[in-house]
N, C-alpha and C. Protein backbone atom coordinates (compact mmCIF):
# COMPACT_ATOMS: atom_id res chain seq x y z
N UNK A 1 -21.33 10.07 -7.96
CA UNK A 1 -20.93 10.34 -6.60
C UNK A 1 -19.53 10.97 -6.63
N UNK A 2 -19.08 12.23 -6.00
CA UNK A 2 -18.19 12.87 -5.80
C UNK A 2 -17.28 12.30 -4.58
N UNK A 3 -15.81 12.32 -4.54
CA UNK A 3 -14.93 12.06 -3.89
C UNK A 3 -15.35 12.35 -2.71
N UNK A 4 -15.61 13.81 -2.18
CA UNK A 4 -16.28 13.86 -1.11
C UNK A 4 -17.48 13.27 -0.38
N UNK A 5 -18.35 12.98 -1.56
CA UNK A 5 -19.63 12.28 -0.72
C UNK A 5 -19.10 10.91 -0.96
N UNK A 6 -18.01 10.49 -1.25
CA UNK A 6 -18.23 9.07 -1.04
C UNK A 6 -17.14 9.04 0.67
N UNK A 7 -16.93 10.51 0.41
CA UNK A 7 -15.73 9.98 2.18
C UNK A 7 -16.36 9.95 2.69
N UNK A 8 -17.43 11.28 3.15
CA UNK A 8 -18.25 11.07 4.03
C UNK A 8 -19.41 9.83 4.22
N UNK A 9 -19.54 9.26 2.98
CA UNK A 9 -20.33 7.77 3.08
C UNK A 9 -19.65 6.60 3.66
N UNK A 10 -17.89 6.92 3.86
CA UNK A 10 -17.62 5.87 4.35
C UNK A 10 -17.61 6.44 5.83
N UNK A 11 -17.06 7.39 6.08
CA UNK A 11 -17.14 7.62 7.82
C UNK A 11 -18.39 7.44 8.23
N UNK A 12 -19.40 7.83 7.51
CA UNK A 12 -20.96 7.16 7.91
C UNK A 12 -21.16 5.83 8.51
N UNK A 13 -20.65 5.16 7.49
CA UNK A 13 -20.53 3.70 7.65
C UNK A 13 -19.59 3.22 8.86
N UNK A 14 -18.58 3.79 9.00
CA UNK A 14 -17.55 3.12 10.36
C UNK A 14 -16.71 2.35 9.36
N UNK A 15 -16.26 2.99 8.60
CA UNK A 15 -15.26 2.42 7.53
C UNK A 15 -14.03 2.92 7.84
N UNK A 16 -12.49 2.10 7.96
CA UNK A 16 -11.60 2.57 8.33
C UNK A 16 -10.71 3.19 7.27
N UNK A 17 -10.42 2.89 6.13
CA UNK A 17 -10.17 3.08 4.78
C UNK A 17 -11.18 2.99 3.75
N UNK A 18 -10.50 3.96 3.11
CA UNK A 18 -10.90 4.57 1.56
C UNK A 18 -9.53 4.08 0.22
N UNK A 19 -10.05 2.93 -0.43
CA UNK A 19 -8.55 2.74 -1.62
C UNK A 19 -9.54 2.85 -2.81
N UNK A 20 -8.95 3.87 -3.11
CA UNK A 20 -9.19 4.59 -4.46
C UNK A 20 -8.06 3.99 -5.67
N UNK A 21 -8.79 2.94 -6.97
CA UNK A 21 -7.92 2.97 -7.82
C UNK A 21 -7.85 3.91 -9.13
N UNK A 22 -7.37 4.27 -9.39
CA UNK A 22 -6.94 5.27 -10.33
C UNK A 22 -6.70 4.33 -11.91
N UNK A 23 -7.43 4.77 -13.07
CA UNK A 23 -6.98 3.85 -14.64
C UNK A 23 -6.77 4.90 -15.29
N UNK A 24 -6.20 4.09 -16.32
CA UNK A 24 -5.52 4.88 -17.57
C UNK A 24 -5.82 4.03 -18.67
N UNK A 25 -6.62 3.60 -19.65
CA UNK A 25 -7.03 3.38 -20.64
C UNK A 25 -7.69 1.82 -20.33
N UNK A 26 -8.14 1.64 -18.88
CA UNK A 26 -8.83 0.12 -18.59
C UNK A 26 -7.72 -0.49 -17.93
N UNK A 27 -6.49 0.14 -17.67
CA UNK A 27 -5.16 -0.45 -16.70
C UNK A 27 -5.15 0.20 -15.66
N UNK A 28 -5.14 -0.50 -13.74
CA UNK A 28 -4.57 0.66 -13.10
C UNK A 28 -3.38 0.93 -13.44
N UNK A 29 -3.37 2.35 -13.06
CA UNK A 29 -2.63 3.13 -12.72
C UNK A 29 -1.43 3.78 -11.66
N UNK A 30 -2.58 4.30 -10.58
CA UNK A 30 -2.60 4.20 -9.13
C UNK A 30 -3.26 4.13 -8.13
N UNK A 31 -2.93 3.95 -7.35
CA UNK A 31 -3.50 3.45 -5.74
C UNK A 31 -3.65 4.47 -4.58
N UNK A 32 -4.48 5.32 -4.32
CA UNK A 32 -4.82 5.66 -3.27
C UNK A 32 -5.57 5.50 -1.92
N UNK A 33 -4.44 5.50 -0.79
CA UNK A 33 -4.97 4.87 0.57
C UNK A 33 -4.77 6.14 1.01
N UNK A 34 -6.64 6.19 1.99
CA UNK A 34 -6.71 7.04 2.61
C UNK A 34 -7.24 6.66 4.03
N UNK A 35 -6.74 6.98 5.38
CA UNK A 35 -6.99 6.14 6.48
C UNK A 35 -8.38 6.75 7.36
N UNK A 36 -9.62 6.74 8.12
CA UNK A 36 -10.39 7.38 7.80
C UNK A 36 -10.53 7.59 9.85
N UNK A 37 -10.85 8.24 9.83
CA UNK A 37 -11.29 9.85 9.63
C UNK A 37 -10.71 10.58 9.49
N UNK A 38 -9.55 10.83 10.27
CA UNK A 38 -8.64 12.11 9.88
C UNK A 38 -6.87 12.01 9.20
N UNK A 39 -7.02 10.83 8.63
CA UNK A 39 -5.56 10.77 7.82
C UNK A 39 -4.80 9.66 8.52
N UNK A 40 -3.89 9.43 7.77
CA UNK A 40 -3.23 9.92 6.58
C UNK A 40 -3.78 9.41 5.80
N UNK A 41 -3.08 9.73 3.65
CA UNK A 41 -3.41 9.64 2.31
C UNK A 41 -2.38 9.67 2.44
N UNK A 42 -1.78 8.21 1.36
CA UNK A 42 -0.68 7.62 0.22
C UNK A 42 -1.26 7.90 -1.01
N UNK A 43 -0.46 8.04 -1.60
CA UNK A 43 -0.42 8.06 -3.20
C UNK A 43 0.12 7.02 -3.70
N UNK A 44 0.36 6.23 -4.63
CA UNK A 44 0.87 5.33 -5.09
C UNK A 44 0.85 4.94 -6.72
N UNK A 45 1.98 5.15 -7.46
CA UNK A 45 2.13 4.68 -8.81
C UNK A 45 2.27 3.14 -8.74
N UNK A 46 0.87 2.69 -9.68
CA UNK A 46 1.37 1.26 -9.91
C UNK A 46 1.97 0.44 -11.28
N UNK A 47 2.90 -0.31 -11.54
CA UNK A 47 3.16 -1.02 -12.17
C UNK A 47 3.09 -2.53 -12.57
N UNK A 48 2.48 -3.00 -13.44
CA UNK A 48 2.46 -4.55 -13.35
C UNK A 48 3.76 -5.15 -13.43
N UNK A 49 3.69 -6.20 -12.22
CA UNK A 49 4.95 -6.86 -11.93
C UNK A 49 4.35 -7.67 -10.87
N UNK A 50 3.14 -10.27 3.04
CA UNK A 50 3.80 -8.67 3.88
C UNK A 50 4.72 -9.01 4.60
N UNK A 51 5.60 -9.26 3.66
CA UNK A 51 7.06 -9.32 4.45
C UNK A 51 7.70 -8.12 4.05
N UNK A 52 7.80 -6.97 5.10
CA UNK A 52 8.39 -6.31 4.78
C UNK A 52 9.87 -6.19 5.16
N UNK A 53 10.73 -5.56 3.90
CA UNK A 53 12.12 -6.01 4.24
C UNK A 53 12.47 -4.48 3.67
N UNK A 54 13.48 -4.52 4.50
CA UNK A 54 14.64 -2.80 4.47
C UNK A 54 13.83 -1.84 4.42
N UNK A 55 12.65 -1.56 4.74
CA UNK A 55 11.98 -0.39 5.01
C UNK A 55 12.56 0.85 6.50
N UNK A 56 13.77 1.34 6.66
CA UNK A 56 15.00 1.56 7.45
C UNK A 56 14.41 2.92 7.77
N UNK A 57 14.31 3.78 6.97
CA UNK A 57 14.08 5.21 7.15
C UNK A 57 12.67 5.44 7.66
N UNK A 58 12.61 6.77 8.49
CA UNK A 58 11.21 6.89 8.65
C UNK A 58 10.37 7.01 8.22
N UNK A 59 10.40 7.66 6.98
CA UNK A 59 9.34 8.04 5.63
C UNK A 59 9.32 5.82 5.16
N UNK A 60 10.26 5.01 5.38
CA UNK A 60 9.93 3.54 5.29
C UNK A 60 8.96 3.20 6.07
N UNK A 61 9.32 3.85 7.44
CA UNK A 61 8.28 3.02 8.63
C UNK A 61 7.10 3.61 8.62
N UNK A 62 6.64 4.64 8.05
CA UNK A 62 5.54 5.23 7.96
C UNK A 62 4.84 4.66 6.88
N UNK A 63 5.33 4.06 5.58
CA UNK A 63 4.89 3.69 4.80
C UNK A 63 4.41 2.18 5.27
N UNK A 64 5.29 1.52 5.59
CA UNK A 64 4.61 0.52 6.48
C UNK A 64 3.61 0.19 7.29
N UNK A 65 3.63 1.41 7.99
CA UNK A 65 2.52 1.36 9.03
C UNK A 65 1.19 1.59 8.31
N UNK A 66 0.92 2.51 6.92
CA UNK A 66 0.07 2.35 6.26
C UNK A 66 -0.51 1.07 5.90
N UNK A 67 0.35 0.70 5.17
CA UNK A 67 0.47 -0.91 4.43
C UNK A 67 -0.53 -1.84 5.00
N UNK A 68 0.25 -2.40 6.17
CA UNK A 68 0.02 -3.13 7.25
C UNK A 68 -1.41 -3.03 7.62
N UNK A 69 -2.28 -1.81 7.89
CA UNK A 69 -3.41 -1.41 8.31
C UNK A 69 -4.74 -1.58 7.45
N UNK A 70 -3.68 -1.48 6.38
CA UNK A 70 -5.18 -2.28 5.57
C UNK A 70 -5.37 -3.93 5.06
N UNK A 71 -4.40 -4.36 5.94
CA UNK A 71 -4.68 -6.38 6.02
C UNK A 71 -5.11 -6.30 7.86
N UNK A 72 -6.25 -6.87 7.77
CA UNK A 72 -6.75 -6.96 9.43
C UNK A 72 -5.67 -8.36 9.78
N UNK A 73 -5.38 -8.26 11.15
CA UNK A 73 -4.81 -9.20 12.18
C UNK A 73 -5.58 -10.80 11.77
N UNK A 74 -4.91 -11.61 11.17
CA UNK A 74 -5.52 -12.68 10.64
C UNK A 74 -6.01 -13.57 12.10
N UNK A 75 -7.25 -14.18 11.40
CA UNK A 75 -8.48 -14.79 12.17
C UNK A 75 -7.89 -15.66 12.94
N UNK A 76 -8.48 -16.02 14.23
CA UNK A 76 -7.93 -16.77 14.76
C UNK A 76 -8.38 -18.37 14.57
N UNK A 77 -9.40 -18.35 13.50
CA UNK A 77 -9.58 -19.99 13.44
C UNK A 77 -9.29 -20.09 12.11
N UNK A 78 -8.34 -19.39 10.99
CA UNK A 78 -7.81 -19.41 10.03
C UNK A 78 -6.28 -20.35 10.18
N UNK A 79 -6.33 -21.63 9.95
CA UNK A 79 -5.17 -22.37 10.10
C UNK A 79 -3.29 -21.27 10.12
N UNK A 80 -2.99 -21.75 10.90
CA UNK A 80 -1.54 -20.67 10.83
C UNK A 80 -0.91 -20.89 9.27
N UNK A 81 -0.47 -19.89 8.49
CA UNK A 81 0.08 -19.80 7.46
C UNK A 81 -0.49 -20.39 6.26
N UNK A 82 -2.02 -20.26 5.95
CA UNK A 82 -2.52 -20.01 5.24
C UNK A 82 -2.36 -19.38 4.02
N UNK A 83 -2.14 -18.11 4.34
CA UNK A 83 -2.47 -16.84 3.25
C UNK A 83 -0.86 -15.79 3.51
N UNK A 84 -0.38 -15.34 2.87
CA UNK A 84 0.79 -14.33 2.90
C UNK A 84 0.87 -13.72 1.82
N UNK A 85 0.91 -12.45 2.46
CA UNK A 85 1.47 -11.06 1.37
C UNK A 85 2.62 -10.29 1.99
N UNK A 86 3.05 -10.82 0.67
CA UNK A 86 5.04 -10.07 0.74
C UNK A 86 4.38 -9.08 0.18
N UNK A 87 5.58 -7.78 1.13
CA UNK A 87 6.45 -6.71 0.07
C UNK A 87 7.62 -6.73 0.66
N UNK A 88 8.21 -5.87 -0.39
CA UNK A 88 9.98 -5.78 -0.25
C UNK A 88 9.91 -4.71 -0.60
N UNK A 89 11.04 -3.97 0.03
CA UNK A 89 11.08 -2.51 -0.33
C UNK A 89 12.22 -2.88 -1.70
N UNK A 90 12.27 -2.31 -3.25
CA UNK A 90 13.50 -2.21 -4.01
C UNK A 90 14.29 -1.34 -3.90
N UNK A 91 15.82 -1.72 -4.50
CA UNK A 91 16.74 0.05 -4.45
C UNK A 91 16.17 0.73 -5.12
N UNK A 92 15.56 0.98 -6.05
CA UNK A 92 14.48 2.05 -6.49
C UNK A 92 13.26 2.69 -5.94
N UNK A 93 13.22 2.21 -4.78
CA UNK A 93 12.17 2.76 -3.69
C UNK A 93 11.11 2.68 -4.35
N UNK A 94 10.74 1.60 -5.17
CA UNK A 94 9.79 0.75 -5.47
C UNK A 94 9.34 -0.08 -4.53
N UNK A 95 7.99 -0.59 -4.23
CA UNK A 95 7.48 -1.55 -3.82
C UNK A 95 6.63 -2.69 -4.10
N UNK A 96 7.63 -4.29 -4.23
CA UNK A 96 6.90 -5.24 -4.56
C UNK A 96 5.89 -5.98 -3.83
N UNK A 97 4.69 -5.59 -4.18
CA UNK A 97 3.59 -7.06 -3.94
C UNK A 97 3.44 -8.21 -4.45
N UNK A 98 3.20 -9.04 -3.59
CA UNK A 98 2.90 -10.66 -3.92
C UNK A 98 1.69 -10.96 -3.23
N UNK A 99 1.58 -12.00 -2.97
CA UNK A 99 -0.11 -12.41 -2.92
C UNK A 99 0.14 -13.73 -3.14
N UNK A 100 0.86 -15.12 -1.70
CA UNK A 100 0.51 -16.00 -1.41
C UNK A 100 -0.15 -17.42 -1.00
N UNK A 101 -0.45 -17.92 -1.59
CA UNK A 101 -1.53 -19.11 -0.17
C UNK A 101 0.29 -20.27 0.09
N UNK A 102 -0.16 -20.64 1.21
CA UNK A 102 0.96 -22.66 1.57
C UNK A 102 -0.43 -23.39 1.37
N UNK A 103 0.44 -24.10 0.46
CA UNK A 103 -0.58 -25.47 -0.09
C UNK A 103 0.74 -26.91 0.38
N UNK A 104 -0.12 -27.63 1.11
CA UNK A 104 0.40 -28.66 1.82
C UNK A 104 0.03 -30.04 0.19
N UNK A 105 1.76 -30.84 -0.05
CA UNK A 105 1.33 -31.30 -1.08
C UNK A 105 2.22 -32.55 -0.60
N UNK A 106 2.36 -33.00 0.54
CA UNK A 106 2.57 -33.77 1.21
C UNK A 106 2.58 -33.87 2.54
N UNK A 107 2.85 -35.18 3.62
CA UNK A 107 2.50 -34.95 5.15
C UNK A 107 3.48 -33.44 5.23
N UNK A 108 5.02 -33.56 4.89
CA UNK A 108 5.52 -32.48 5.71
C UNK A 108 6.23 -31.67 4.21
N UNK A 109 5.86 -31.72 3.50
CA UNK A 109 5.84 -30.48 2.36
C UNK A 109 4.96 -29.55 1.58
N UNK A 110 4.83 -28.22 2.46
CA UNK A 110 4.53 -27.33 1.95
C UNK A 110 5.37 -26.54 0.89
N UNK A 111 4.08 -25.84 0.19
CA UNK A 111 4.43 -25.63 -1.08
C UNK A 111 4.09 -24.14 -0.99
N UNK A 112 4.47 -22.82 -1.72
CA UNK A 112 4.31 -21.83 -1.83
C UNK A 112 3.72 -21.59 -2.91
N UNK A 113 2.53 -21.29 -3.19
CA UNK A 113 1.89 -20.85 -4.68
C UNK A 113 1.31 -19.13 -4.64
N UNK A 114 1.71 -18.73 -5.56
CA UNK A 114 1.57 -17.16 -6.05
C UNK A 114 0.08 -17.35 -6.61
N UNK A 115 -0.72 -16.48 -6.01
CA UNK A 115 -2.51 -16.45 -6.25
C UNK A 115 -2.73 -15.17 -6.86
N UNK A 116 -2.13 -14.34 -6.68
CA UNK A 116 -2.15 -12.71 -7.31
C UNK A 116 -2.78 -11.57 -5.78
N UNK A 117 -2.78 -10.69 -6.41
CA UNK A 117 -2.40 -9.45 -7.08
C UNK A 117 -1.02 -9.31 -7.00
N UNK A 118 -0.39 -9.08 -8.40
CA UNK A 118 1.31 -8.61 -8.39
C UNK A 118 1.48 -7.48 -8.97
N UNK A 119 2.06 -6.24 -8.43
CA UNK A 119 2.27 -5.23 -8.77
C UNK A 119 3.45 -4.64 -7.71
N UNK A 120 3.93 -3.49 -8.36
CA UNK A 120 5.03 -2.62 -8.10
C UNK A 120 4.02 -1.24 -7.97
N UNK A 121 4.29 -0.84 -6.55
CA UNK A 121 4.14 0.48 -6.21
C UNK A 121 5.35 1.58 -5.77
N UNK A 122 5.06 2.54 -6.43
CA UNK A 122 5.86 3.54 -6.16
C UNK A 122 5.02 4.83 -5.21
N UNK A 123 5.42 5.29 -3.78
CA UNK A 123 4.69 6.37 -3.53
C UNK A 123 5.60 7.18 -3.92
N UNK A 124 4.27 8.48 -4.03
CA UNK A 124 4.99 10.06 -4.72
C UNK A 124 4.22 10.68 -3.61
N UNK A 125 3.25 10.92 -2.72
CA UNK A 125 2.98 11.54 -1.61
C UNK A 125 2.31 10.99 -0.65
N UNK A 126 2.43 12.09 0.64
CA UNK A 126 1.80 11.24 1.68
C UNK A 126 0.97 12.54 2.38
N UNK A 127 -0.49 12.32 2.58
CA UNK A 127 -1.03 13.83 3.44
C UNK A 127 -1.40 13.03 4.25
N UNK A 128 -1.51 13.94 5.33
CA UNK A 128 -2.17 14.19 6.98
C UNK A 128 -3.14 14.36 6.61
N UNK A 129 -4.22 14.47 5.72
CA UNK A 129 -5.83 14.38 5.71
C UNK A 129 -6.22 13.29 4.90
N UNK A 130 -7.84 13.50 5.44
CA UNK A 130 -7.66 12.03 4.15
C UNK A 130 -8.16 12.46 2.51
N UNK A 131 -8.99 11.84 1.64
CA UNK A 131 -8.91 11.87 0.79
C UNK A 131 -8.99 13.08 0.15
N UNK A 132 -10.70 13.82 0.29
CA UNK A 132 -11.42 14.83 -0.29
C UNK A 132 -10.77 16.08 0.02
N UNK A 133 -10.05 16.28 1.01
CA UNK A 133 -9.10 17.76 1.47
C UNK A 133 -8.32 17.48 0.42
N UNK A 134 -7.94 18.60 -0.42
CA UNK A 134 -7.60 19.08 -1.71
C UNK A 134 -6.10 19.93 -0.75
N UNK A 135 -6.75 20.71 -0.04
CA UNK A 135 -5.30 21.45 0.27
C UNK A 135 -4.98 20.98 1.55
N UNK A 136 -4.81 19.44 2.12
CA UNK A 136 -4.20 19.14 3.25
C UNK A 136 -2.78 19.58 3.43
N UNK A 137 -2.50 19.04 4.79
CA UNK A 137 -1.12 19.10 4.74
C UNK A 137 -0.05 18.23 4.34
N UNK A 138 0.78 18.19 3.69
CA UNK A 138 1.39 16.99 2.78
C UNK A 138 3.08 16.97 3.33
N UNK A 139 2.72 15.52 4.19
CA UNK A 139 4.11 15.11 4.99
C UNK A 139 5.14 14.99 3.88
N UNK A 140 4.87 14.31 2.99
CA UNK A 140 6.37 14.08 2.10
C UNK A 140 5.54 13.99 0.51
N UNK A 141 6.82 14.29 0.07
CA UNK A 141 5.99 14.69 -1.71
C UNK A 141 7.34 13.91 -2.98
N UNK A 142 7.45 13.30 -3.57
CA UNK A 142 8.36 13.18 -4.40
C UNK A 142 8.94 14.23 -5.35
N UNK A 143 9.90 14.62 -5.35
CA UNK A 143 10.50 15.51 -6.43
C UNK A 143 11.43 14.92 -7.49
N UNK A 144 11.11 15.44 -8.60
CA UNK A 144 11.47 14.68 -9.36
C UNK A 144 12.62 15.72 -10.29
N UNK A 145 12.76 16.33 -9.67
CA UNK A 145 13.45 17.46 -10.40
C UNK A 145 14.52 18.39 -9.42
N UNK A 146 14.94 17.09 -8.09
CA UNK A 146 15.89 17.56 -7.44
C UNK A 146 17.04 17.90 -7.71
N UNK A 147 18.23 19.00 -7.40
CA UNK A 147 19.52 18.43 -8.33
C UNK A 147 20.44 17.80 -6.48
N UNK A 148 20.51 16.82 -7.19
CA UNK A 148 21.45 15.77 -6.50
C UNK A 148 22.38 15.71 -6.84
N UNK A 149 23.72 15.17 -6.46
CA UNK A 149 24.93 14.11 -6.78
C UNK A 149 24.92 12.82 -6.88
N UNK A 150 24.10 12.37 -6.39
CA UNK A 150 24.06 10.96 -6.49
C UNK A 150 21.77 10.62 -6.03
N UNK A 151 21.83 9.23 -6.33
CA UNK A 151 20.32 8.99 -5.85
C UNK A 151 20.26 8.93 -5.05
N UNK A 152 19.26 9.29 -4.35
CA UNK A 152 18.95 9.19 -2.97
C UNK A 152 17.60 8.24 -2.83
N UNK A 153 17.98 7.28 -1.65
CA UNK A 153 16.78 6.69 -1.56
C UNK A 153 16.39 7.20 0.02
N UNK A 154 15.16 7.18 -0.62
CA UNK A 154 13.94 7.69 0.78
C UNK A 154 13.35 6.22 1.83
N UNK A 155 12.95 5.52 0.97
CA UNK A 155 11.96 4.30 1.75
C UNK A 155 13.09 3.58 2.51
């Protein structure tokens, strides 16, 4: 099945996202979110390693608003604070995931336990279409070969 027939199999379906993982020798790699029907597509480098924190800039809040959209509005007969997924934006305009449960290990002590997925994402682009458009239009792109004075952070 081709990239394309699998988009169109999900808009078939009434599917809101498309996350495409990307490997490199049986490891991901990267992460592609594509929002469905008509965009946007993140790109995302991953590294092994949702509270979002200092996400300030707009190319931040946009990345966010991605994020966010692919965890649905938790259930309403799902006990409050159950389940939580941090990220943090880093000064490297890296982004850390965590992957939560509160485990109650007394009447009034809750406990925080790490369940997985942990990884570090880095985006390098963002298009206005979604996946299978090859030549969309592409809101922001990483360059890696800017000449600067100093780093600049984007997120």
């Amino acid at each position: 099945m081709t990239l394309s027939e699998l988009v169109r199999a999900a808009n078939a379906a009434g599917l809101s996202d498309v996350v495409h993982i990307h490997e490199h020798r049986g490891a991901p790699s990267a992460l592609t979110i594509s929002h469905l029907p008509h965009g946007p597509t993140i790109f995302f480098s991953l590294h092994n390693n949702l509270i979002f924190d200092d996400f300030t800039t707009p190319l931040g809040q946009r990345v966010k608003r991605i994020l966010q959209h692919l965890f649905p509005p938790r259930d309403a007969h799902m006990k409050a604070g159950n389940r939580t997924i941090t990220s943090k934006r880093l000064p490297d305009d890296s982004i850390e995931v965590r992957h939560h449960i509160h485990a109650r290990t007394g009447f009034d002590q809750p406990e925080l336990s790490e369940v997985g997925p942990r990884m570090t994402m880095r985006a390098f682009r963002i298009m206005n279409s979604t996946l299978e458009t090859q030549d969309g239009d592409i809101e922001w792109q990483m360059t890696h070969y800017t000449r600067t004075s100093r780093k600049k952070t984007v997120l």
